[in-house]
Protein backbone atom coordinates (compact mmCIF):
# COMPACT_ATOMS: atom_id res chain seq x y z
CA UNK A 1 -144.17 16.68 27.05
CA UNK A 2 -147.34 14.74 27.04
CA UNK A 3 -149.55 18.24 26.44
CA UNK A 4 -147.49 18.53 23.50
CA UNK A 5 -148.11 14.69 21.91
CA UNK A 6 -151.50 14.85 22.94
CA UNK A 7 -151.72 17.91 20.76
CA UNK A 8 -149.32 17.07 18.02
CA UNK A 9 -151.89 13.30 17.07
CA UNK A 10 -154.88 14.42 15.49
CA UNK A 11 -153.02 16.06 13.29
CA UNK A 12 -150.66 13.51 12.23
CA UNK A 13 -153.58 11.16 12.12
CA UNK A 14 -155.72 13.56 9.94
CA UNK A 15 -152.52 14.40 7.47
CA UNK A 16 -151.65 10.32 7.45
CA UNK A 17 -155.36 9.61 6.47
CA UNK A 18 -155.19 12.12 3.67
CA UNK A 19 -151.61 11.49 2.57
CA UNK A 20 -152.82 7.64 2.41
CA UNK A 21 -156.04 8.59 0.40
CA UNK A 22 -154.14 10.52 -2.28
CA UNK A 23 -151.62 7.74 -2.51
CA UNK A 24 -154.40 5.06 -2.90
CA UNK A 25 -156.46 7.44 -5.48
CA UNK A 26 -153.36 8.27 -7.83
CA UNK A 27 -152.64 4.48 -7.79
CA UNK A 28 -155.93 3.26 -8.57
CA UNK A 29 -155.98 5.92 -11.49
CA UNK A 30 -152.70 4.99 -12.77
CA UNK A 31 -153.79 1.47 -12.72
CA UNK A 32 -157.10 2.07 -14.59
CA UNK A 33 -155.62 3.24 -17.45
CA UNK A 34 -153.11 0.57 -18.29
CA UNK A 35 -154.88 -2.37 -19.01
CA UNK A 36 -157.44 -0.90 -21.23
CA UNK A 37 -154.10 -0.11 -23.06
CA UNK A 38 -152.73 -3.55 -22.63
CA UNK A 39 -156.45 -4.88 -23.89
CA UNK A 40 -156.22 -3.38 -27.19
CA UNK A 41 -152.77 -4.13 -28.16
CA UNK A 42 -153.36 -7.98 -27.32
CA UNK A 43 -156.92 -7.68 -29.52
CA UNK A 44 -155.08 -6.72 -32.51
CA UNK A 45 -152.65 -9.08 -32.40
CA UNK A 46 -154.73 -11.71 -32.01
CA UNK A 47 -157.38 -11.03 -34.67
């Protein structure tokens, strides 16, 4: 049983790293892209 966990965690580490990476890129992209839309709505309202 521990041959098989001590063969079965780099793996899951590797796949959580890069599951974790893609989650944090796609937010920070999806993020980026609202307030510049937020930004110009306000500006025309205001001026």
């Amino acid at each position: 049983m521990n041959d098989v966990l001590s063969a079965l965690i780099p793996p899951v580490v590797v796949g959580g790293a890069f599951i974790y990476g893609v989650v944090k890129l796609l937010r920070s992209e999806a993020a980026g892209r609202r307030p510049a839309k937020r930004e110009e709505t306000a500006g025309s309202q205001d001026g």
